[in-house]
PDB file of N, CA and C in Angstrom:
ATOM      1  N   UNK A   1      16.990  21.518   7.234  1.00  0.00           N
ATOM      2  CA  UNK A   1      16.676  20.447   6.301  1.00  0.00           C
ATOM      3  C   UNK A   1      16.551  19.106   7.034  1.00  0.00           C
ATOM      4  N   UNK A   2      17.491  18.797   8.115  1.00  0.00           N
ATOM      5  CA  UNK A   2      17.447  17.548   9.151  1.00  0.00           C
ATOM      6  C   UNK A   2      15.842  17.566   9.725  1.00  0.00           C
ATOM      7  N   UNK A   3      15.691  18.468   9.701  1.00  0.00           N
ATOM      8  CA  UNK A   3      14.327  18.570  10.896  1.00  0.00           C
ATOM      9  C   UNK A   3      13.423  18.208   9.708  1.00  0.00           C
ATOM     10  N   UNK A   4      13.075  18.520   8.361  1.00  0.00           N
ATOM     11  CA  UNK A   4      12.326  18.122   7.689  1.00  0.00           C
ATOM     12  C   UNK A   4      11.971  16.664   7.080  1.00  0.00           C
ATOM     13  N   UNK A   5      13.349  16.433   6.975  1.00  0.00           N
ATOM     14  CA  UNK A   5      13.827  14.659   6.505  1.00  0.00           C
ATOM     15  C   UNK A   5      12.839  13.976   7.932  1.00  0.00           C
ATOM     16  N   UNK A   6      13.459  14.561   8.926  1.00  0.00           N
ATOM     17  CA  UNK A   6      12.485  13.827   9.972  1.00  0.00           C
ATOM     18  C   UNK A   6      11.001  13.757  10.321  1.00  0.00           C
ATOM     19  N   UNK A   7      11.173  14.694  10.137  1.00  0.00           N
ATOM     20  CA  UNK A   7       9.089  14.868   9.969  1.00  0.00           C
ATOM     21  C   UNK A   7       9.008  13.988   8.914  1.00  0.00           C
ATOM     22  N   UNK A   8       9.273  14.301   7.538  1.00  0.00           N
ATOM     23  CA  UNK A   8       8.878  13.455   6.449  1.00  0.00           C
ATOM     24  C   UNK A   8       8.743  11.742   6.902  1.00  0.00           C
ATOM     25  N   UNK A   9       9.855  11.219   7.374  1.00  0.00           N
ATOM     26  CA  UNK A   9      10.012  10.056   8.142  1.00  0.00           C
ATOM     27  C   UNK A   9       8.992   9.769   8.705  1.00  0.00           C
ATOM     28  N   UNK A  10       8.700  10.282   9.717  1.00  0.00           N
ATOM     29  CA  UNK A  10       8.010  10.018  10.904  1.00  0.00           C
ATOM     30  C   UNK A  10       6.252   9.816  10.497  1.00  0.00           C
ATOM     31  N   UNK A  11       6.164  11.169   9.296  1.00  0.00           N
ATOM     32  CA  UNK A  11       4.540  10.911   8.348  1.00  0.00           C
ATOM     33  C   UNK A  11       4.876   9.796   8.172  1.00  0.00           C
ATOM     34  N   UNK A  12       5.776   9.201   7.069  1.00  0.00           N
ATOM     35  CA  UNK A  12       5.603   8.010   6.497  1.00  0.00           C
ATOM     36  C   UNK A  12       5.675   6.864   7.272  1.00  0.00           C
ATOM     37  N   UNK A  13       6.078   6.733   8.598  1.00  0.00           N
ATOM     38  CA  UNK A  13       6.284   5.838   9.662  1.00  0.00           C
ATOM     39  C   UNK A  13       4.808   5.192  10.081  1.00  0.00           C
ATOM     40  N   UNK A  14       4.180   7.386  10.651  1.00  0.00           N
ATOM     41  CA  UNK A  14       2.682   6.761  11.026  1.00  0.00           C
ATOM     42  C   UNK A  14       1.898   5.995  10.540  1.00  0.00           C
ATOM     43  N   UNK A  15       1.819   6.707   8.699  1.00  0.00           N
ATOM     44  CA  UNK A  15       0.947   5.967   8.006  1.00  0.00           C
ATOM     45  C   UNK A  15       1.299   4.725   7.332  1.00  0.00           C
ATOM     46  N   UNK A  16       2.399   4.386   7.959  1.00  0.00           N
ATOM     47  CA  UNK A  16       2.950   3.171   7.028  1.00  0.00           C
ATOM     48  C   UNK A  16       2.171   2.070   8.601  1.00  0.00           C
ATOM     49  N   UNK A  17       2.397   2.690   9.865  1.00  0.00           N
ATOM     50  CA  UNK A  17       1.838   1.277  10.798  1.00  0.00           C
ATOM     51  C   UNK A  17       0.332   1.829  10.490  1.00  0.00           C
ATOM     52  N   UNK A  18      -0.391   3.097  10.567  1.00  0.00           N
ATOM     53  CA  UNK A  18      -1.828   2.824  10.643  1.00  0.00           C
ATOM     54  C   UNK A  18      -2.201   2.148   9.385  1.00  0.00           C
ATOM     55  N   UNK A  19      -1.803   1.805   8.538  1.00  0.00           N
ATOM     56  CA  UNK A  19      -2.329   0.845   7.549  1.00  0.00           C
ATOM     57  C   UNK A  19      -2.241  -0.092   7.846  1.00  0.00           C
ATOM     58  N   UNK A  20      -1.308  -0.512   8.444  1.00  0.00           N
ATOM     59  CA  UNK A  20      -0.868  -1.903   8.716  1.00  0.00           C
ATOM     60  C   UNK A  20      -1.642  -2.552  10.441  1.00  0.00           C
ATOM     61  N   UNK A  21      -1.948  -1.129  10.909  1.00  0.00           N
ATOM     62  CA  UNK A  21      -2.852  -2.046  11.939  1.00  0.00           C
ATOM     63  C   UNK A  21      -4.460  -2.090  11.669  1.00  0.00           C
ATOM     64  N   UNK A  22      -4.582  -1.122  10.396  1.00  0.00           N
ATOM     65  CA  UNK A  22      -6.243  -1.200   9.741  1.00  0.00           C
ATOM     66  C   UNK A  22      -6.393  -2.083   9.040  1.00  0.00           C
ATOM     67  N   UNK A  23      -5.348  -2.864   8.462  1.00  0.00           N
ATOM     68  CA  UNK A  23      -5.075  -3.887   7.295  1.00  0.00           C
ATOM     69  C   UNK A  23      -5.438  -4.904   8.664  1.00  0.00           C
ATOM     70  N   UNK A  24      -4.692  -5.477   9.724  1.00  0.00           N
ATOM     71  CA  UNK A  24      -4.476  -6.736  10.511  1.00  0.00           C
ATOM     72  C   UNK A  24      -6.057  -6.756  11.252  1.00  0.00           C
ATOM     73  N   UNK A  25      -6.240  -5.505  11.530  1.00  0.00           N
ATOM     74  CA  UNK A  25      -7.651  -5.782  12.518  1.00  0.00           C
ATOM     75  C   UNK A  25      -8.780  -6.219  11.386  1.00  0.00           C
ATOM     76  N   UNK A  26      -8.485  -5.602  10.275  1.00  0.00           N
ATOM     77  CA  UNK A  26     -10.080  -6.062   9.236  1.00  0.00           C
ATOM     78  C   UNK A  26      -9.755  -7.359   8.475  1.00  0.00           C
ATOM     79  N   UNK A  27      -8.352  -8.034   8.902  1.00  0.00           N
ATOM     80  CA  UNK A  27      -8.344  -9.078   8.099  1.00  0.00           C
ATOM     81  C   UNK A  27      -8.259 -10.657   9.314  1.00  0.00           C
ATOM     82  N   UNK A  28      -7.425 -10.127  10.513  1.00  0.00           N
ATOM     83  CA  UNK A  28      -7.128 -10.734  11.436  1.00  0.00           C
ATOM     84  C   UNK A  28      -8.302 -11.334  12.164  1.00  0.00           C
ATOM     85  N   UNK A  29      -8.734 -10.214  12.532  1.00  0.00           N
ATOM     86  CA  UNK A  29      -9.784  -9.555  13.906  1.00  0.00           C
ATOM     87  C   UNK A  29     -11.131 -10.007  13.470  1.00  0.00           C
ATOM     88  N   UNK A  30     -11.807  -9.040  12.619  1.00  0.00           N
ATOM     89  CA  UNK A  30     -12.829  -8.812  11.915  1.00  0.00           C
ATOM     90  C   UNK A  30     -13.779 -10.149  11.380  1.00  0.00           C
ATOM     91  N   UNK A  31     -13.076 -11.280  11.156  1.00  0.00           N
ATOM     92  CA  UNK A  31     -14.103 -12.055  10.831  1.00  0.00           C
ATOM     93  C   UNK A  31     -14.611 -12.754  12.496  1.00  0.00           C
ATOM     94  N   UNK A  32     -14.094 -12.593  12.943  1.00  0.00           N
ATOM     95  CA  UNK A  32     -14.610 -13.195  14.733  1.00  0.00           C
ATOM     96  C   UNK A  32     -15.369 -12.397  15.227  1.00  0.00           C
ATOM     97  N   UNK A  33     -15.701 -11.431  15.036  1.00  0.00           N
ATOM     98  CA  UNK A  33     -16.623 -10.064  15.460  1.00  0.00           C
ATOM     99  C   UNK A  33     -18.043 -10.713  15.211  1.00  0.00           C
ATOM    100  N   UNK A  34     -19.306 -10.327  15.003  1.00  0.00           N
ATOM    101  CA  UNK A  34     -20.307 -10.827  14.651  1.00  0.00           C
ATOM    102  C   UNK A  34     -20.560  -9.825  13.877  1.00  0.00           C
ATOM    103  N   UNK A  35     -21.759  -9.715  12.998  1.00  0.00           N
ATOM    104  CA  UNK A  35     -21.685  -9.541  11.463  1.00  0.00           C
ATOM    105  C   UNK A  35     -22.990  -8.317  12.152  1.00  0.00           C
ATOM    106  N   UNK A  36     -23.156  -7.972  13.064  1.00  0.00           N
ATOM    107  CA  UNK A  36     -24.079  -6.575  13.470  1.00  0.00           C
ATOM    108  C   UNK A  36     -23.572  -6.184  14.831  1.00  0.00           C
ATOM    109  N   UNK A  37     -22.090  -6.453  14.721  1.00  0.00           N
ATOM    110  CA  UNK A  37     -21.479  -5.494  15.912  1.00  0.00           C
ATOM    111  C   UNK A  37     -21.312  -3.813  15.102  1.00  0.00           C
ATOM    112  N   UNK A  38     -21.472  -3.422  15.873  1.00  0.00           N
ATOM    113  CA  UNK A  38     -20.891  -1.033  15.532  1.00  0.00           C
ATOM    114  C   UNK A  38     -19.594  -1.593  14.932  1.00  0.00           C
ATOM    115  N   UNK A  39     -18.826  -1.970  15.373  1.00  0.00           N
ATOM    116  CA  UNK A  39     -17.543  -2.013  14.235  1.00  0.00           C
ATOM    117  C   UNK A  39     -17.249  -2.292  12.678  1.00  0.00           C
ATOM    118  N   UNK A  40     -18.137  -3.532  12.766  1.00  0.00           N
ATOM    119  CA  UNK A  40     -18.018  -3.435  11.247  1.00  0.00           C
ATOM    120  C   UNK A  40     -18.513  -2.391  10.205  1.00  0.00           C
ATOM    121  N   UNK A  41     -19.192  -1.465  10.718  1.00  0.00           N
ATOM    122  CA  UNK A  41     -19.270  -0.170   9.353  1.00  0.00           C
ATOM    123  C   UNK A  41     -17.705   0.383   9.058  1.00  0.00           C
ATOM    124  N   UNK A  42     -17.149   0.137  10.193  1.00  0.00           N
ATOM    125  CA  UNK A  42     -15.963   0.945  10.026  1.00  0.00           C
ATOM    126  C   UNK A  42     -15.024   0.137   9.034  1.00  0.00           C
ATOM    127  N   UNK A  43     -15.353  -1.102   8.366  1.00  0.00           N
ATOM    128  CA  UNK A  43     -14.387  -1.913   7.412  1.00  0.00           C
ATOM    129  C   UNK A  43     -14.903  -2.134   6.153  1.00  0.00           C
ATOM    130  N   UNK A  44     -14.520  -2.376   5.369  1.00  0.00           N
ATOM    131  CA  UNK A  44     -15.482  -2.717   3.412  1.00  0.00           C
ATOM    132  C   UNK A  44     -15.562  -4.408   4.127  1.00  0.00           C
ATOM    133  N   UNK A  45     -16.378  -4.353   3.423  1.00  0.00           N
ATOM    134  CA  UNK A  45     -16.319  -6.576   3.243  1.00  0.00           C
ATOM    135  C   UNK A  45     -15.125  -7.151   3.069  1.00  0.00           C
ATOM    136  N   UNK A  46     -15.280  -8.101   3.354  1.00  0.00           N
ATOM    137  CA  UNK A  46     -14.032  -8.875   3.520  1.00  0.00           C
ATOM    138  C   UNK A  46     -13.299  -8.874   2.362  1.00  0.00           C
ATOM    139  N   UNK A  47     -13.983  -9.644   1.197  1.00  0.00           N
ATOM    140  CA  UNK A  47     -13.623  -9.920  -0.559  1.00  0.00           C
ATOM    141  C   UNK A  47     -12.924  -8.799  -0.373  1.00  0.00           C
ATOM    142  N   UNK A  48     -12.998  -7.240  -0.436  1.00  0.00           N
ATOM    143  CA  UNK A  48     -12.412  -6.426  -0.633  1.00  0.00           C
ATOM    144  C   UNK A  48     -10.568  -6.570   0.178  1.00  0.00           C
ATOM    145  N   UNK A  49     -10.314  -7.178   0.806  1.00  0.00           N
ATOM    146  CA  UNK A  49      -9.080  -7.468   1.724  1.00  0.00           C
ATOM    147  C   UNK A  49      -8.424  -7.759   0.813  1.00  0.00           C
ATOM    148  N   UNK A  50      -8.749  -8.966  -0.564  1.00  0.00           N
ATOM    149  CA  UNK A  50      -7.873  -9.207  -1.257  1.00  0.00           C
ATOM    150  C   UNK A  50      -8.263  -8.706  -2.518  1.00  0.00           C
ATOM    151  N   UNK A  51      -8.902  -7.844  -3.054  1.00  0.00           N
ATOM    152  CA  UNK A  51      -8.665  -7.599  -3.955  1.00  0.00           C
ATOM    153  C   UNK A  51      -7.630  -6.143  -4.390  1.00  0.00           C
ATOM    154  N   UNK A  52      -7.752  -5.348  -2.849  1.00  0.00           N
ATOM    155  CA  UNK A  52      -7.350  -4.097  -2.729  1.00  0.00           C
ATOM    156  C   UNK A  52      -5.649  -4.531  -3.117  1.00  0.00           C
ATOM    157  N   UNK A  53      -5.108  -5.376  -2.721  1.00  0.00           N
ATOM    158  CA  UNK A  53      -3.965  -5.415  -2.132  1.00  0.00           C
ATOM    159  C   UNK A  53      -3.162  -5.934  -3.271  1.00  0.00           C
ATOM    160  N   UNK A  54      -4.000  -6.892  -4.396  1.00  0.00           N
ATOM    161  CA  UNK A  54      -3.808  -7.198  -5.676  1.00  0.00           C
ATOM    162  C   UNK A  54      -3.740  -6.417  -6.486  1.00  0.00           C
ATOM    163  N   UNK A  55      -4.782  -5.339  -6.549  1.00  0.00           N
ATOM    164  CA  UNK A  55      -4.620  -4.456  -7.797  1.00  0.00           C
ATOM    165  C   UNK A  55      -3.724  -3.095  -7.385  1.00  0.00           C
ATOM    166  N   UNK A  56      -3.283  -3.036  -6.286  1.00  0.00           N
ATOM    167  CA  UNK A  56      -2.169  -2.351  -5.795  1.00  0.00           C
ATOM    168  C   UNK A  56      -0.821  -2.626  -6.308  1.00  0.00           C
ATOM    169  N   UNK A  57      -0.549  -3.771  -6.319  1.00  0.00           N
ATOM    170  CA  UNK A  57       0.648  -5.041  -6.360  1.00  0.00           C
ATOM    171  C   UNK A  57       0.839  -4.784  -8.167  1.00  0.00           C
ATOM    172  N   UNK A  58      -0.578  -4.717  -8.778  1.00  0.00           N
ATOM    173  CA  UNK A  58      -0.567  -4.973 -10.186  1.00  0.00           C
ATOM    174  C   UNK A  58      -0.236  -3.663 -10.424  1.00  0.00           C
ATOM    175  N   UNK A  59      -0.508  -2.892  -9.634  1.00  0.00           N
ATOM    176  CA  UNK A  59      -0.431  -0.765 -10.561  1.00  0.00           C
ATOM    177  C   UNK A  59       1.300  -0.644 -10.416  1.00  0.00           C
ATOM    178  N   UNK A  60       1.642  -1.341  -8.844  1.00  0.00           N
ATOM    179  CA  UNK A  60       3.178  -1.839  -8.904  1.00  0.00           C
ATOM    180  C   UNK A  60       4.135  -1.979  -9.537  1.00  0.00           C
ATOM    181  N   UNK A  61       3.933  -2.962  -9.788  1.00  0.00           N
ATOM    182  CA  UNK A  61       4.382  -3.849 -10.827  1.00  0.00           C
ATOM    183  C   UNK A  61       4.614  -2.958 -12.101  1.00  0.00           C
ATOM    184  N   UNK A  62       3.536  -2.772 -12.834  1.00  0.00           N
ATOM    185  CA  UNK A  62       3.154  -2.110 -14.110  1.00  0.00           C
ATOM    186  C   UNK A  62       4.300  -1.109 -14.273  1.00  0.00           C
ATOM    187  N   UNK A  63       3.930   0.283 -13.125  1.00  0.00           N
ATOM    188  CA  UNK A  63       5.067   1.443 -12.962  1.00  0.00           C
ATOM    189  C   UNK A  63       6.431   0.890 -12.781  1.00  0.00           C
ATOM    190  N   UNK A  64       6.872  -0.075 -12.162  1.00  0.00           N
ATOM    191  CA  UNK A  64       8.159  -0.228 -11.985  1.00  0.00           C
ATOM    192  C   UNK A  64       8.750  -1.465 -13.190  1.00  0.00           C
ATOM    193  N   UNK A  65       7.731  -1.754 -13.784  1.00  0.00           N
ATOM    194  CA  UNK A  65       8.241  -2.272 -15.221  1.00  0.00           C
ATOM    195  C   UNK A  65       8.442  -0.822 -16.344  1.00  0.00           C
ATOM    196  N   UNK A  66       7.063  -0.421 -16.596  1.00  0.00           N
ATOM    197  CA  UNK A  66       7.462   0.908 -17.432  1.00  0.00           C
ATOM    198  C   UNK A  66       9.077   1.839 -17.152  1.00  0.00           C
ATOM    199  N   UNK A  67       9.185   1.856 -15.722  1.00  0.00           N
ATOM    200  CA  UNK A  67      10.450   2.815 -15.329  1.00  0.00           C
ATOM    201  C   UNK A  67      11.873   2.297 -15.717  1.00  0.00           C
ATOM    202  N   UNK A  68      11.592   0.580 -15.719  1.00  0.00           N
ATOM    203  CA  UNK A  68      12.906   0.301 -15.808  1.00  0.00           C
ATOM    204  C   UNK A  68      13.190   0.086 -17.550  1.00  0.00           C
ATOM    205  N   UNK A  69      11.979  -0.093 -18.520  1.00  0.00           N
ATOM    206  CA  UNK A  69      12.070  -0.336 -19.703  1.00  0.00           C
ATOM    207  C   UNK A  69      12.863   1.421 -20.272  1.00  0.00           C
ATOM    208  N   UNK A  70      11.934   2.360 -19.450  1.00  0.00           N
ATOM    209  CA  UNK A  70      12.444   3.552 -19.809  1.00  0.00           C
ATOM    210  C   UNK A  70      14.234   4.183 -19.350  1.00  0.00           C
ATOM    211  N   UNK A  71      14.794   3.055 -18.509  1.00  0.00           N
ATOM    212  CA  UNK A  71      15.548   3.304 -18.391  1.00  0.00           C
ATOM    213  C   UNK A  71      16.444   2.497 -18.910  1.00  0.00           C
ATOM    214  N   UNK A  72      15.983   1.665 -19.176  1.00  0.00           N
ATOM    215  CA  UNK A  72      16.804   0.678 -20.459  1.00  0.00           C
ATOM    216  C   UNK A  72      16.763   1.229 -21.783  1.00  0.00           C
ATOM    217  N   UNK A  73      15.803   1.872 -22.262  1.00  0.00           N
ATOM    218  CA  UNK A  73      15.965   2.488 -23.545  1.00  0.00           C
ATOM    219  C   UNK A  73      16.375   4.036 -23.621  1.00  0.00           C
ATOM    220  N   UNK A  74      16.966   4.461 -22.249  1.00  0.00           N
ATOM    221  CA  UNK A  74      17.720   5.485 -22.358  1.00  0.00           C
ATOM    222  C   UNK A  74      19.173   5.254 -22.380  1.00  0.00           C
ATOM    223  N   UNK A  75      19.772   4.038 -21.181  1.00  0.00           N
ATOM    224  CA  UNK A  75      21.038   3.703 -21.526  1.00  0.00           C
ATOM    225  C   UNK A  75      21.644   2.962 -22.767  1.00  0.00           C
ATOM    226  N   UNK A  76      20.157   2.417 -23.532  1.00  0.00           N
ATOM    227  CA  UNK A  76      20.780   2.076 -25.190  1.00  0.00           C
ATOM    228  C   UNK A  76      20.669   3.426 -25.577  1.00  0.00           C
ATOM    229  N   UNK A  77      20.472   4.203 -25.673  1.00  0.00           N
ATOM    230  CA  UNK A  77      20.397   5.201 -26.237  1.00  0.00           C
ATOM    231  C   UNK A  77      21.526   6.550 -26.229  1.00  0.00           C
ATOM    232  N   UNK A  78      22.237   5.976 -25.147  1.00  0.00           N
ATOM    233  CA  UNK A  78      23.702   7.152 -24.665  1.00  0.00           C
ATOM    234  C   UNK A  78      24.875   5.895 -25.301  1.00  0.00           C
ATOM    235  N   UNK A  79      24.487   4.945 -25.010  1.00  0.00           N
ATOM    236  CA  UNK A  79      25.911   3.832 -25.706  1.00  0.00           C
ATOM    237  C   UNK A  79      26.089   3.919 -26.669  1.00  0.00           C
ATOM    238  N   UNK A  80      25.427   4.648 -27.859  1.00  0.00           N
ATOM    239  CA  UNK A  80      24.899   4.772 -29.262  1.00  0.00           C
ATOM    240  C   UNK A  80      25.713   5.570 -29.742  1.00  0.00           C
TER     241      UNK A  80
END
């Protein structure tokens, strides 16, 4: 089970920095590039940098409001 916790880890490690270095190079990097270098196919447009990261934040938000209302109207519901 140790050996699995760790793998699990280690997925979520990778993909937690390769986002975070695909996030810095297309937001960092990317506007200094010139606008018909080969690299830029590899990124969405810029606008997209912030909108991705907003409506992420908002689906967020949303679920971890619903979870906690549902867990507020379960502990009124055992005090009862």
């Amino acid at each position: 089970m140790e050996l699995a916790d760790q793998a699990v880890g280690f997925l979520l490690s990778f993909i937690s920095i390769s986002i975070f270095t695909y996030y810095t190079c297309w937001v960092i990097v990317l506007p200094f590039v010139d606008s018909d270098h080969f690299i830029q196919k590899f990124f969405l447009p810029q606008h997209y940098a912030v909108i991705i990261p907003v409506f992420a934040g908002v689906i967020l938000l949303s679920f971890l409001s619903i979870f906690v209302g549902f867990v507020m109207l379960k502990s009124k519901q055992k005090a009862k």
